[in-house]
Each structure stands twice: as C-alpha cells, then as structure tokens.
C-alpha atoms as a PDB file:
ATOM      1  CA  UNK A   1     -23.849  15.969 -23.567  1.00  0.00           C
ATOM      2  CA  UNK A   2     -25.699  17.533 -20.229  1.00  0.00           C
ATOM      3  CA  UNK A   3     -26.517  20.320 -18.197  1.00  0.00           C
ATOM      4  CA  UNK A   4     -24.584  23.599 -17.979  1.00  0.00           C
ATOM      5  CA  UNK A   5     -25.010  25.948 -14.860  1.00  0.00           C
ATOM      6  CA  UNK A   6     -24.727  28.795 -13.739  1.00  0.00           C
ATOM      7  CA  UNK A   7     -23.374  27.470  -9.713  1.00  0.00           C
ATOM      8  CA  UNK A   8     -23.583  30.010  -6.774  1.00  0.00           C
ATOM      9  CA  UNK A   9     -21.359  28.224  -4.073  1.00  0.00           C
ATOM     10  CA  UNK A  10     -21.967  28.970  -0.680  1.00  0.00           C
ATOM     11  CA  UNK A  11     -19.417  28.067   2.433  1.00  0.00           C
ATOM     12  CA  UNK A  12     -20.931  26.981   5.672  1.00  0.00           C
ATOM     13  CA  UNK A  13     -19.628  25.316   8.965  1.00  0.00           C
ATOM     14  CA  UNK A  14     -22.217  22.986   9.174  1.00  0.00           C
ATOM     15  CA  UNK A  15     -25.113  21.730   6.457  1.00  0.00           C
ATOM     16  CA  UNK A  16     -28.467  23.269   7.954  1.00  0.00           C
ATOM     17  CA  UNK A  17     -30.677  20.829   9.447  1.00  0.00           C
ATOM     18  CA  UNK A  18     -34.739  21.161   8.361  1.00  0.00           C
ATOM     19  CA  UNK A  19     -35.924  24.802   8.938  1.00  0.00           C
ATOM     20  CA  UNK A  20     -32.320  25.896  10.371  1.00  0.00           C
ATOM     21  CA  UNK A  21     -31.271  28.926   9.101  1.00  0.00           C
ATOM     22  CA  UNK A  22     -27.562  29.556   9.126  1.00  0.00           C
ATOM     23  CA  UNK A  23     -24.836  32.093   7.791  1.00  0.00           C
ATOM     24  CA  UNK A  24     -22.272  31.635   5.128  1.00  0.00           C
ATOM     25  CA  UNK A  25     -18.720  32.647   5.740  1.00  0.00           C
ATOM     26  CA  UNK A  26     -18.293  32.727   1.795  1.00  0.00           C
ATOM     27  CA  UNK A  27     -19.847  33.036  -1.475  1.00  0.00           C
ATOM     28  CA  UNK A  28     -18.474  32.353  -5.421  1.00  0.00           C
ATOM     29  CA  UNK A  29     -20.181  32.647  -8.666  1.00  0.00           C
ATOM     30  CA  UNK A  30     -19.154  30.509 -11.270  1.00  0.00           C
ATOM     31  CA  UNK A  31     -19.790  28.056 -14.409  1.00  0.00           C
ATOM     32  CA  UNK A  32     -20.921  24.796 -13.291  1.00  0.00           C
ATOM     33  CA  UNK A  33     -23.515  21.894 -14.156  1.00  0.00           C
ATOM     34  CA  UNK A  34     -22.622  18.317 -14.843  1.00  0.00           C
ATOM     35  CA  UNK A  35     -22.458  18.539 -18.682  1.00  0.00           C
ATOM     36  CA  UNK A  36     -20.543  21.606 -18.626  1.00  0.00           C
ATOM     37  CA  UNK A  37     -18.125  20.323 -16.067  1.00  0.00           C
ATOM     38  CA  UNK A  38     -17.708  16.795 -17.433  1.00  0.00           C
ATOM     39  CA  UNK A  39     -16.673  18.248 -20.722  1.00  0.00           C
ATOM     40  CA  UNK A  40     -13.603  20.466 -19.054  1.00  0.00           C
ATOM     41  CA  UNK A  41     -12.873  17.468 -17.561  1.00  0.00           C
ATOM     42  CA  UNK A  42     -12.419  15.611 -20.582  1.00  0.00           C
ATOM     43  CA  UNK A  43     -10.605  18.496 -22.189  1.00  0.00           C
ATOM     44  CA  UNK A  44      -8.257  18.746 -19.685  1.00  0.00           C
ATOM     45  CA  UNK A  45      -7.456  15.300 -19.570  1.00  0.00           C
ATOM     46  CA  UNK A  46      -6.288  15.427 -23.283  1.00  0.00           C
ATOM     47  CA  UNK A  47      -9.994  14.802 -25.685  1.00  0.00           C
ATOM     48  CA  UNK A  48     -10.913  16.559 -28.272  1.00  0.00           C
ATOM     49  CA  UNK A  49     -14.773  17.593 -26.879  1.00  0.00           C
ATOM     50  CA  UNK A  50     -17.718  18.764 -28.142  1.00  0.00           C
ATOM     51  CA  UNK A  51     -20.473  20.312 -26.037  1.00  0.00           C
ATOM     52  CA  UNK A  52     -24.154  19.420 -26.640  1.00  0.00           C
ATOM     53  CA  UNK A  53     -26.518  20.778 -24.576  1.00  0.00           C
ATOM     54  CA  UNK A  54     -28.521  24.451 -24.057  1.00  0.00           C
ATOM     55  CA  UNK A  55     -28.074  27.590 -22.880  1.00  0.00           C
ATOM     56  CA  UNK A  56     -30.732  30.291 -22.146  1.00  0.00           C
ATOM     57  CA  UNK A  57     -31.123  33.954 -24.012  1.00  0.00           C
ATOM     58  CA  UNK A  58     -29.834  35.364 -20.702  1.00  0.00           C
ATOM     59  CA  UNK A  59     -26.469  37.209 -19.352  1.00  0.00           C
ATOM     60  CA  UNK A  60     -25.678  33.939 -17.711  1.00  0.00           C
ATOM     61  CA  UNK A  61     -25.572  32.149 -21.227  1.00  0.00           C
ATOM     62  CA  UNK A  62     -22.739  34.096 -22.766  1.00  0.00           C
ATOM     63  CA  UNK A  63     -20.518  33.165 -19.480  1.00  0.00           C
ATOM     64  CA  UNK A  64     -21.289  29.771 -19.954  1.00  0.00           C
ATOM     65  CA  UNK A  65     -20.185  29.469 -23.633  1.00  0.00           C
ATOM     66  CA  UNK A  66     -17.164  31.693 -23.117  1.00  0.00           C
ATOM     67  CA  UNK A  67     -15.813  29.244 -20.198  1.00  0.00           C
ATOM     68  CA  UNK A  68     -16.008  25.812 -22.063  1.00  0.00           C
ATOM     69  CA  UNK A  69     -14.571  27.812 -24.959  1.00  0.00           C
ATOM     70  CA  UNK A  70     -11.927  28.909 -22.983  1.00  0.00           C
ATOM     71  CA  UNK A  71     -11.175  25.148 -21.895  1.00  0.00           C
ATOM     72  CA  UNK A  72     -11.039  24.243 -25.225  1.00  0.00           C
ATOM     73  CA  UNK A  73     -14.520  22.440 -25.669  1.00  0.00           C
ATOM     74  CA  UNK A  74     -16.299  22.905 -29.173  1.00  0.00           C
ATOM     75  CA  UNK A  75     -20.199  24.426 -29.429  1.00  0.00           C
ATOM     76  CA  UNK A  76     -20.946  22.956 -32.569  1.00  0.00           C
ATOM     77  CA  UNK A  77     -23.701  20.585 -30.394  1.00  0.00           C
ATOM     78  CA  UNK A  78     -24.428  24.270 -28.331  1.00  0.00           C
ATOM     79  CA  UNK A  79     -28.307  25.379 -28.171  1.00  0.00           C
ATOM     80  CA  UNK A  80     -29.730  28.799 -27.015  1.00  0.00           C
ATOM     81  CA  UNK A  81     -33.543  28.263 -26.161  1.00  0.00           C
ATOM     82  CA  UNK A  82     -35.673  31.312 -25.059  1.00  0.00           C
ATOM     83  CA  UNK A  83     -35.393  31.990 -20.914  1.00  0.00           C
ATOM     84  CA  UNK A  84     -33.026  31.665 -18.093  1.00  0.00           C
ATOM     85  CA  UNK A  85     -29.952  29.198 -18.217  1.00  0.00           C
ATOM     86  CA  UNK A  86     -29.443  26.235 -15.811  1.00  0.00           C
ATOM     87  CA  UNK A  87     -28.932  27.574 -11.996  1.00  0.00           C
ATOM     88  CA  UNK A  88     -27.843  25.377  -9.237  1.00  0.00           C
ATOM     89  CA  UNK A  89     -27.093  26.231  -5.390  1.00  0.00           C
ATOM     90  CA  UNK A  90     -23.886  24.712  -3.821  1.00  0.00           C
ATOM     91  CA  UNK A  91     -23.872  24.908   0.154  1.00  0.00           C
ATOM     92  CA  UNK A  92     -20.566  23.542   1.316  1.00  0.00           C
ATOM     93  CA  UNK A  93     -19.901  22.865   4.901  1.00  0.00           C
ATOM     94  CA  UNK A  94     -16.353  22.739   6.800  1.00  0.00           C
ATOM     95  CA  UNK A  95     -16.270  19.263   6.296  1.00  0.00           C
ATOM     96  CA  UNK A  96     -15.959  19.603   2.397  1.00  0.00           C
ATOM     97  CA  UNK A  97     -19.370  17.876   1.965  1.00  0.00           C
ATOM     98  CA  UNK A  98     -21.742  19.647  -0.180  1.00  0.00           C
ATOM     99  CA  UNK A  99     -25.567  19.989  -0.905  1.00  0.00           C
ATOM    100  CA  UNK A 100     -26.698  20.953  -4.483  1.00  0.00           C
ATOM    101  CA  UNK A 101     -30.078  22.407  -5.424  1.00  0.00           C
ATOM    102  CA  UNK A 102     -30.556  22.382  -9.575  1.00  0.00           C
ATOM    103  CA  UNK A 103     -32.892  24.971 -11.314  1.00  0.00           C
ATOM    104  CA  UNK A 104     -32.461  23.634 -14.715  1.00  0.00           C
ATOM    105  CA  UNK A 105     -33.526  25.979 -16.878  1.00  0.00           C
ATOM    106  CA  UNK A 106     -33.048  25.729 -20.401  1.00  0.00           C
ATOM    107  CA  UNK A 107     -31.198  22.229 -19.851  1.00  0.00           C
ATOM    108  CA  UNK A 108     -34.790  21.219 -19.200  1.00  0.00           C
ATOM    109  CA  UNK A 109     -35.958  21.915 -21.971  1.00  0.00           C
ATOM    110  CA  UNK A 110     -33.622  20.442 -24.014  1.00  0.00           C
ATOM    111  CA  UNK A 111     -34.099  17.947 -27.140  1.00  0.00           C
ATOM    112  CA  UNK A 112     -32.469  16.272 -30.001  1.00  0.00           C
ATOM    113  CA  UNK A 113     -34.189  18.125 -32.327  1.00  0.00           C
ATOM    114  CA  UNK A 114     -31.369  20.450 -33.530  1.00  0.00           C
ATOM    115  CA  UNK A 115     -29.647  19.223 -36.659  1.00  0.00           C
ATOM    116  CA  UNK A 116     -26.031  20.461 -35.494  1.00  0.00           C
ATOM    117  CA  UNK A 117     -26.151  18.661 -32.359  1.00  0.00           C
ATOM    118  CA  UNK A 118     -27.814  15.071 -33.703  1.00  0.00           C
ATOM    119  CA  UNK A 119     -24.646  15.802 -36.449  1.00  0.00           C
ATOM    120  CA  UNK A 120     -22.241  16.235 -33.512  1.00  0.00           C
ATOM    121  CA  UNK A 121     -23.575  12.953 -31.148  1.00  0.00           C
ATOM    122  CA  UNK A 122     -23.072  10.771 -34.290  1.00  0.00           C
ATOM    123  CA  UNK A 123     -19.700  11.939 -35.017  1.00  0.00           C
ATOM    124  CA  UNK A 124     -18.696  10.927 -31.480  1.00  0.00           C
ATOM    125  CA  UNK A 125     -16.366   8.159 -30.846  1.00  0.00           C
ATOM    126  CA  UNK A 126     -17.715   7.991 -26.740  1.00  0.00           C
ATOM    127  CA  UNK A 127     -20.816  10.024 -26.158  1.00  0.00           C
ATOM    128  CA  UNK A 128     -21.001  10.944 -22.454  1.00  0.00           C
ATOM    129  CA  UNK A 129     -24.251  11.906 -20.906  1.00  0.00           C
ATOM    130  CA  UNK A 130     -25.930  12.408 -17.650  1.00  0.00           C
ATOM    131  CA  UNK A 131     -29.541  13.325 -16.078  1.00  0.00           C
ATOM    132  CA  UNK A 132     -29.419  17.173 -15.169  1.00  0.00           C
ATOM    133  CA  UNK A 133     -31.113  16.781 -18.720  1.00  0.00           C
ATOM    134  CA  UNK A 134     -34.293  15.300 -20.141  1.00  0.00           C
ATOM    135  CA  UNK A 135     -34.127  11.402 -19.738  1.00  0.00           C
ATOM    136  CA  UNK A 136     -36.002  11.491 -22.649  1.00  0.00           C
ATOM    137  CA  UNK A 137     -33.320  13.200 -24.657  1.00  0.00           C
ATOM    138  CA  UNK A 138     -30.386  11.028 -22.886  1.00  0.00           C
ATOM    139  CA  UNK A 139     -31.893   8.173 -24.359  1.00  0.00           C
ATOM    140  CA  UNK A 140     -32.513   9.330 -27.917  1.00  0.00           C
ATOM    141  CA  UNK A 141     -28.877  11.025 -27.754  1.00  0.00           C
ATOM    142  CA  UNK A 142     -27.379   7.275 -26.236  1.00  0.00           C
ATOM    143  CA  UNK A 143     -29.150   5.215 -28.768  1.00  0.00           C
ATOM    144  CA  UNK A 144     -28.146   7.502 -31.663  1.00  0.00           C
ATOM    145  CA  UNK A 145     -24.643   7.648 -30.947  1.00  0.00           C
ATOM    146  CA  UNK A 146     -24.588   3.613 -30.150  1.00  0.00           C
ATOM    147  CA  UNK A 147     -25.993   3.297 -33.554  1.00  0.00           C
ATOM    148  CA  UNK A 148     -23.232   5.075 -34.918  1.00  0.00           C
ATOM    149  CA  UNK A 149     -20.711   3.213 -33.622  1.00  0.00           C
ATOM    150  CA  UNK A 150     -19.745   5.108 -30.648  1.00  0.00           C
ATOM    151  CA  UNK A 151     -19.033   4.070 -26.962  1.00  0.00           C
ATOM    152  CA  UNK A 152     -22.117   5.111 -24.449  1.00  0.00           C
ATOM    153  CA  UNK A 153     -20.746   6.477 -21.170  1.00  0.00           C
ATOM    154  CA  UNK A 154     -24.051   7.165 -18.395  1.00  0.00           C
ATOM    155  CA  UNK A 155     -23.512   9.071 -16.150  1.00  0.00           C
ATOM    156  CA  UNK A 156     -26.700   7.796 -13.533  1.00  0.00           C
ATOM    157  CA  UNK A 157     -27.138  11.277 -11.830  1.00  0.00           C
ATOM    158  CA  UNK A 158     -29.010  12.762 -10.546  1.00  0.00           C
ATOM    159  CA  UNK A 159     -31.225  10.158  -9.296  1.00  0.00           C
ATOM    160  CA  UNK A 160     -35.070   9.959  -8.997  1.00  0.00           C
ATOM    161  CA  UNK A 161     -35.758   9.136 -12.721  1.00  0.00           C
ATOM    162  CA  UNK A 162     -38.646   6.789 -13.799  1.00  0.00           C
ATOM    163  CA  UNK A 163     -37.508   2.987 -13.931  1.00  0.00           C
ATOM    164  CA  UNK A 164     -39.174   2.617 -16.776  1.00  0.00           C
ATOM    165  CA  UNK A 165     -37.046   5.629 -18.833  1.00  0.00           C
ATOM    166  CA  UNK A 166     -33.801   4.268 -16.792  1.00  0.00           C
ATOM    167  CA  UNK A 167     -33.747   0.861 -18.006  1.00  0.00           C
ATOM    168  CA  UNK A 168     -34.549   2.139 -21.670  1.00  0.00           C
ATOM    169  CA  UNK A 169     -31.169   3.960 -21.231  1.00  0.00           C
ATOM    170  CA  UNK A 170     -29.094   1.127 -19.913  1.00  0.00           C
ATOM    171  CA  UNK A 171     -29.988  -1.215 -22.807  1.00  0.00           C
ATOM    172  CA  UNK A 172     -28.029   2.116 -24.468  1.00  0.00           C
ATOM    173  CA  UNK A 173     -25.230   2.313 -22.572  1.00  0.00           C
ATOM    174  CA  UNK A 174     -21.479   0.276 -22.858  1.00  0.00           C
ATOM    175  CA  UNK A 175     -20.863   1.967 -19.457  1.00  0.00           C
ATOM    176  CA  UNK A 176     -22.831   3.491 -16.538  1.00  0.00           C
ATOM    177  CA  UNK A 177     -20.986   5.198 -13.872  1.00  0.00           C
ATOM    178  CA  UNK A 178     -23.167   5.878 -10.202  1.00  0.00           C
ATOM    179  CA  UNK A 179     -22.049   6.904  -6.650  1.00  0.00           C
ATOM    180  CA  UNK A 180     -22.983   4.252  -3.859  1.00  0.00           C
ATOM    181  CA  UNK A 181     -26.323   5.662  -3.475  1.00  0.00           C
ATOM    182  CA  UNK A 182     -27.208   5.955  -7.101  1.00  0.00           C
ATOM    183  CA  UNK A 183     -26.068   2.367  -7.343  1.00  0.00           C
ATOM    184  CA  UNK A 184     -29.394   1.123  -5.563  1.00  0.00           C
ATOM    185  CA  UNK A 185     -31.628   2.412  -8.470  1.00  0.00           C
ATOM    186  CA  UNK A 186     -29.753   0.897 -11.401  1.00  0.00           C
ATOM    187  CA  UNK A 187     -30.668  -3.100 -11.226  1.00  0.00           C
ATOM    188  CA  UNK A 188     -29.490  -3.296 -14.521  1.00  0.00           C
ATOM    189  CA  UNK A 189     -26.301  -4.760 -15.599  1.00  0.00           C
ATOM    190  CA  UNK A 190     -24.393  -3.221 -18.470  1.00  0.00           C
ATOM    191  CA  UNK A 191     -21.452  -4.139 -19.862  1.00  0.00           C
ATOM    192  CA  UNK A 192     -19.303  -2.166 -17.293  1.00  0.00           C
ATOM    193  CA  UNK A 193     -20.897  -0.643 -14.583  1.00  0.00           C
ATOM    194  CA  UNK A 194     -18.484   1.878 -12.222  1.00  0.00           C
ATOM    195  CA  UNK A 195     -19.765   2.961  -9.001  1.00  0.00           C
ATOM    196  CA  UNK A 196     -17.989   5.676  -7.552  1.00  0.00           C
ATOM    197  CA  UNK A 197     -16.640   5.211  -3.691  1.00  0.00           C
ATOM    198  CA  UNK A 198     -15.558   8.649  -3.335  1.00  0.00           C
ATOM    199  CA  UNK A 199     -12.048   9.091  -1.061  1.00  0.00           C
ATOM    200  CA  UNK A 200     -12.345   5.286  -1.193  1.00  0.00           C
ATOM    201  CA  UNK A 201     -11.626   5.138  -5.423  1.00  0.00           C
ATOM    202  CA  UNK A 202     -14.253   3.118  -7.352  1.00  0.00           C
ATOM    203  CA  UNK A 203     -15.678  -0.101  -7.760  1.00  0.00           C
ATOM    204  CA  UNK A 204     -15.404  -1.966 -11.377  1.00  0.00           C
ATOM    205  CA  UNK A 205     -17.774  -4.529 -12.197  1.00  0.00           C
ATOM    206  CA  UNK A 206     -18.461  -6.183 -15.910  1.00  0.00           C
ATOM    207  CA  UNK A 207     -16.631  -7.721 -18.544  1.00  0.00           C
ATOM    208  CA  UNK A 208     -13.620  -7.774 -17.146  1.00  0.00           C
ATOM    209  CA  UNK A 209     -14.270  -9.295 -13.664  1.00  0.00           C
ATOM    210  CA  UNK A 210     -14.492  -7.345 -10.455  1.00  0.00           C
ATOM    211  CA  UNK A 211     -12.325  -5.286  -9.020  1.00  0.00           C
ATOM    212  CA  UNK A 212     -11.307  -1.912  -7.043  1.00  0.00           C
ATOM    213  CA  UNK A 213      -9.252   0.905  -7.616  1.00  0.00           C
ATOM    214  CA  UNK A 214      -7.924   3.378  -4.886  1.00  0.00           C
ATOM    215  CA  UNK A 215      -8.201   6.954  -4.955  1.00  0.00           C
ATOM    216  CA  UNK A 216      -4.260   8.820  -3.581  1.00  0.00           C
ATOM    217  CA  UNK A 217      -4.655  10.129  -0.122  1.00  0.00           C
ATOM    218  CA  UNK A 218      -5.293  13.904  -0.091  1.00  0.00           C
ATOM    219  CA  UNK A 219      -6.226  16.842   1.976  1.00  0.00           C
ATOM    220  CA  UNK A 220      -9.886  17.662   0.272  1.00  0.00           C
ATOM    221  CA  UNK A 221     -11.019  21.090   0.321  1.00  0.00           C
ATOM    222  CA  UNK A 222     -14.507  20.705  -2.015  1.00  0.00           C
ATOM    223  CA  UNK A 223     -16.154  17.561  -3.124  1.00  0.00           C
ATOM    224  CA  UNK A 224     -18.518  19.338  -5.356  1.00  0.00           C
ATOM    225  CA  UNK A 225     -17.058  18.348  -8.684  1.00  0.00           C
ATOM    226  CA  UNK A 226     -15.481  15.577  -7.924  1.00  0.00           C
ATOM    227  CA  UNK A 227     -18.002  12.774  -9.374  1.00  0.00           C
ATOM    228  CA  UNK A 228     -18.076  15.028 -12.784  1.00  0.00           C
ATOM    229  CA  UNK A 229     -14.141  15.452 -13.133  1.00  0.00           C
ATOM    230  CA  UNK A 230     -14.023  11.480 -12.668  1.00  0.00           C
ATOM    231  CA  UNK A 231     -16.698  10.828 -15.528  1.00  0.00           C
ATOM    232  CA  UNK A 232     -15.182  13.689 -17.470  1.00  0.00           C
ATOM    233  CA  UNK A 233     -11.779  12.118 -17.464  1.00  0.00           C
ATOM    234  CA  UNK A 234     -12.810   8.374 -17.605  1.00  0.00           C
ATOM    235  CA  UNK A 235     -14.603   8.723 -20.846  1.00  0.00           C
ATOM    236  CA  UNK A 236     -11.731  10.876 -22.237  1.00  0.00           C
ATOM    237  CA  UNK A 237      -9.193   7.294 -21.382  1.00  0.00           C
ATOM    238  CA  UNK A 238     -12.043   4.859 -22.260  1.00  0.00           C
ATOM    239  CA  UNK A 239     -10.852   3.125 -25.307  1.00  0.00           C
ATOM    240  CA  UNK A 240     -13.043   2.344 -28.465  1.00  0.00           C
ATOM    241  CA  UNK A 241     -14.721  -0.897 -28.516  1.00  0.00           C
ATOM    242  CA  UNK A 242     -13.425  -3.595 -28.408  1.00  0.00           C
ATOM    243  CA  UNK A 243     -10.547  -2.434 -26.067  1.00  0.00           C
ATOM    244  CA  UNK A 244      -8.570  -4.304 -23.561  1.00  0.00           C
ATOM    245  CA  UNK A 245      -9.161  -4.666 -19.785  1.00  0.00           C
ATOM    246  CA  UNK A 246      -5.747  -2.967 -18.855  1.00  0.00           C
ATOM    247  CA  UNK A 247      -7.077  -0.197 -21.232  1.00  0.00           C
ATOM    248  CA  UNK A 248     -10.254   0.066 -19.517  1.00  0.00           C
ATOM    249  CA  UNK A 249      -8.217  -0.082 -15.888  1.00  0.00           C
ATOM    250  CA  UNK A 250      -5.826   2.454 -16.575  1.00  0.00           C
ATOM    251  CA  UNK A 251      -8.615   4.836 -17.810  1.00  0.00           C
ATOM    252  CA  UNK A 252     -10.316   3.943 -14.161  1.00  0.00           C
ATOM    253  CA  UNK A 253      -7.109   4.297 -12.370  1.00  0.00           C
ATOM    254  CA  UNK A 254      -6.248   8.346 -14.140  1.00  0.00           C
ATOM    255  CA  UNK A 255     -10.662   8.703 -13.323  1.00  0.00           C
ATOM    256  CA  UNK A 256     -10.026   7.998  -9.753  1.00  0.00           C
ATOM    257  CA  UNK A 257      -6.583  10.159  -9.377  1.00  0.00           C
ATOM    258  CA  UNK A 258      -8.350  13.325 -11.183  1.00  0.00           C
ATOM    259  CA  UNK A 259     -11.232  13.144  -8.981  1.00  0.00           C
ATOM    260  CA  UNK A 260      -9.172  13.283  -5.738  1.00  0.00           C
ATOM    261  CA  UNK A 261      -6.903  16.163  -7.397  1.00  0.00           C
ATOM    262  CA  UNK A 262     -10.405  17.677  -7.980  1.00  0.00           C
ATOM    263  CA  UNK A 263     -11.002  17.716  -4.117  1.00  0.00           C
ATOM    264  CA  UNK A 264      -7.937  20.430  -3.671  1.00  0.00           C
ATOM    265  CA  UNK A 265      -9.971  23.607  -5.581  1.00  0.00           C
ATOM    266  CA  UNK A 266     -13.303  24.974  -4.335  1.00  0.00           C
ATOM    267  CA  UNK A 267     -16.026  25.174  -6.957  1.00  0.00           C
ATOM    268  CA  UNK A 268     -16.875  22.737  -9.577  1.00  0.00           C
ATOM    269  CA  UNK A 269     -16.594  24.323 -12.828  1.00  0.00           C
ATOM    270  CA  UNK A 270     -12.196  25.284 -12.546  1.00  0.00           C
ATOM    271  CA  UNK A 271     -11.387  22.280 -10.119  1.00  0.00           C
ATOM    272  CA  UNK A 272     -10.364  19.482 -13.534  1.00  0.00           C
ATOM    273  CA  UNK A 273      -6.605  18.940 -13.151  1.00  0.00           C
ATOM    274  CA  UNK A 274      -4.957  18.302 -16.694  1.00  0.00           C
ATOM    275  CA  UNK A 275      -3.097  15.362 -18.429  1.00  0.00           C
ATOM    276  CA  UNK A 276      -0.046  16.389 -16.619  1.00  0.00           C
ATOM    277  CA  UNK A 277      -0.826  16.959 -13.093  1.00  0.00           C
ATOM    278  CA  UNK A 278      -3.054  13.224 -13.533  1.00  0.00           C
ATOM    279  CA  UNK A 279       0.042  11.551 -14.685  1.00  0.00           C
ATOM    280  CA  UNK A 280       2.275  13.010 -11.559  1.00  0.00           C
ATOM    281  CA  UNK A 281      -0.373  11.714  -9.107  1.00  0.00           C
ATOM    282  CA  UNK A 282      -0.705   8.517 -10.572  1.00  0.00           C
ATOM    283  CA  UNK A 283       3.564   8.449 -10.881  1.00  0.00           C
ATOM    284  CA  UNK A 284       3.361   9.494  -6.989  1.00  0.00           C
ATOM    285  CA  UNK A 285       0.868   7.119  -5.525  1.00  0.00           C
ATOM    286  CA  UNK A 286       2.538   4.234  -7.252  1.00  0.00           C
END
C-alpha cells in the first residue's frame, strides 16, 4: 500500500548547489512512486500483490494502472480520486546519486475509506506500507491488517512525519525498514527493525540478535529505486509469523542482492530484477 507516480528523471553531472542552475544531458518519463515500485518489486520477486493506493482522473492515471498490471500486481485495493496523480522529480548526477522532489497528488489524499481496499489490506498475509501517503491512513491500514493476522512491513520514508503519528505506527508494525538517516527519527524499537546501508547491505536488529548482511559488489548506474526494490522484495521473502531467524535472514540476504541488481537500470519504476536473476546473484556472491 503507497504512493504511485508519475517520475520525470533527469541526468545531471553534478547535483545543483542552492540557486545553481544547471543542464541535463538526459530526460525519461516513467511510472514511479514508492507504493507503485515496491509492489513490482514484490511481484517480481515471486508474491502474489495487490495494489492499494490512488490514482488521479488524469492521462497519467491510466499509465500508472496499465504498468503494475503489466507486472502482474492486482487493483482490487486501486482508487481514482478527482485531480492530478502523484508527480515526483528525479535529478540524477554522474555519480548515480539522486535527488527526489514528490508532488503527491491524489496519494495525498488518500484514505481507508473504500470498501475494496479495507477488503484487500485484511486479506493480506504481509501488508507493506510507506509515507509518500497519509500517515494517518498508514496507520489505520497497519493496525487493520495486524488485526487480521497479517505481518506489518514500514517502510519509514520519507521522513519528516510527526513523532507523535510515527510512534502510533510502530506499535503497528512487526517490521520497520529505514536508510541510515531515517534511522535517527525512529527511537522506537519494533520487533525487527532493518536499516538500509546502501552499497554497504543492511543492518538487522530485533528478535533475532544483531547482525549485517552485505550487498554483491556492482557497477551502479541509478540508486533511485534501490531502497523500494529492497522493501519490495523483503516483504515478498518475509515469512508469516512466527517464522524462523534463517527465514527472516535469507529474506534480508535476496532484499539486499535485488537492491544492488536494482542499481544496474536507470529509473525506478522497470529497475526490480526477478526471482531468477536474485537467485544467480545470491549463487554468485556466495
């Protein structure tokens, strides 16, 4: 459950500094947004996934529904509320390092309201969310689908949400994943907390001890979806409560190799590897 986008992706030699102006040597339209990208991920990776999020009455919102259909991810959770659909900016320098700007649109305005999509987030078995949507609606989607039985995967980004509304969604959540820099917001300790290290891997912390988990070595092109093809793919391993700690390791260890497989393709919403090229990486590094 999250955002979907419409991304423009622009390619720069270096991010511009305050008030710089500077040229781009390239520029790509294409589906994007955390939600929307997550759920490829996941798809990818082997799930059976359902979308549940919004979409504006715009051209934009048909291109967004036809590309997570055409990934195989369900709209049976899928909104349309009256205006534009979610826009971001991607500026990418030579470096691979990106900076993101988020009009969200209709994902703004998104609730739990809709019958179809509270029926689809209690049908769940893991429920992954994120905050290019509503806190508000995170939370009532999290505690819903906990109540039901399902594992809660967070997803703590964007960050910049109220304390308050955060620590109302980590009493929710099994498992919250942040980057180091997300990690200083999120005092609370859930069950299994994941903080992403980018080239580095990830760092586990929780029920099953502490530990870390390497990322293979590659030649990165674009970090931009990265973070969202790791949470995609680690909720689609996660196993169902109770599960084991090699369970919950292995689904780390395939996170961490699709993320750094996600490096190698520009763009965010076409760069999720599948079950297949995961498994070769994972045979390779070891």
């Amino acid at each position: 459950m999250g955002s979907v986008n419409i991304d423009l992706s622009l390619g720069v030699g270096a991010l511009p500094r305050p008030g710089e102006t500077v040229l781009a040597s390239s520029m790509t339209q294409a589906p994007g947004g955390k939600g929307g990208n997550q759920a490829v991920a996941a798809a990818r990776a082997g799930a059976r996934v359902q979308f549940v999020g919004a979409v504006g009455d715009d051209p934009a919102a048909e291109q967004l529904r036809a590309h997570l259909r055409a990934n195989g991810v369900g709209l049976d959770g899928a909104v349309e509320i009256p205006g534009p659909s979610g826009t971001a900016v991607v500026v990418v320098d030579a470096n691979a390092e990106n900076t993101i700007v988020v009009a969200p649109g209709a994902n703004g305005r998104f609730t739990l309201t809709d019958d179809r999509a509270r029926g689809v987030v209690a049908d769940c078995d893991v429920l992954l969310t994120q905050l290019e949507i509503p806190v508000d609606t995170a939370i009532a989607a999290a505690q819903h689908a906990r109540s039901a039985g399902a594992v809660v995967v967070v997803n703590a980004s964007p960050a910049g949400q109220d304390p308050a509304s955060l620590g109302e969604l980590a009493a929710a959540a099994d498992v919250v994943i942040t980057n180091e820099e997300e990690a200083n917001e999120w005092p609370w300790r859930p069950a299994h907390l994941v903080v992403t290290l980018g080239s580095r891997g990830a760092r586990y912390a929780g029920a099953d001890g502490e530990y870390s988990v390497p990322s293979p070595a590659v030649d990165a092109v674009d970090t931009t979806g990265a973070g969202d093809v790791f949470a995609g793919v680690l909720a689609a391993n996660w196993p169902p409560n109770p599960g084991s700690a090699g369970e919950r390791r292995l689904a780390l260890r395939r996170a961490c190799a699709a993320g750094a497989l996600a490096t190698l393709v520009p763009g965010a919403g076409d760069c999720a590897p599948d079950a297949e090229a995961i498994d070769k990486a994972l045979q390779n590094a070891s």
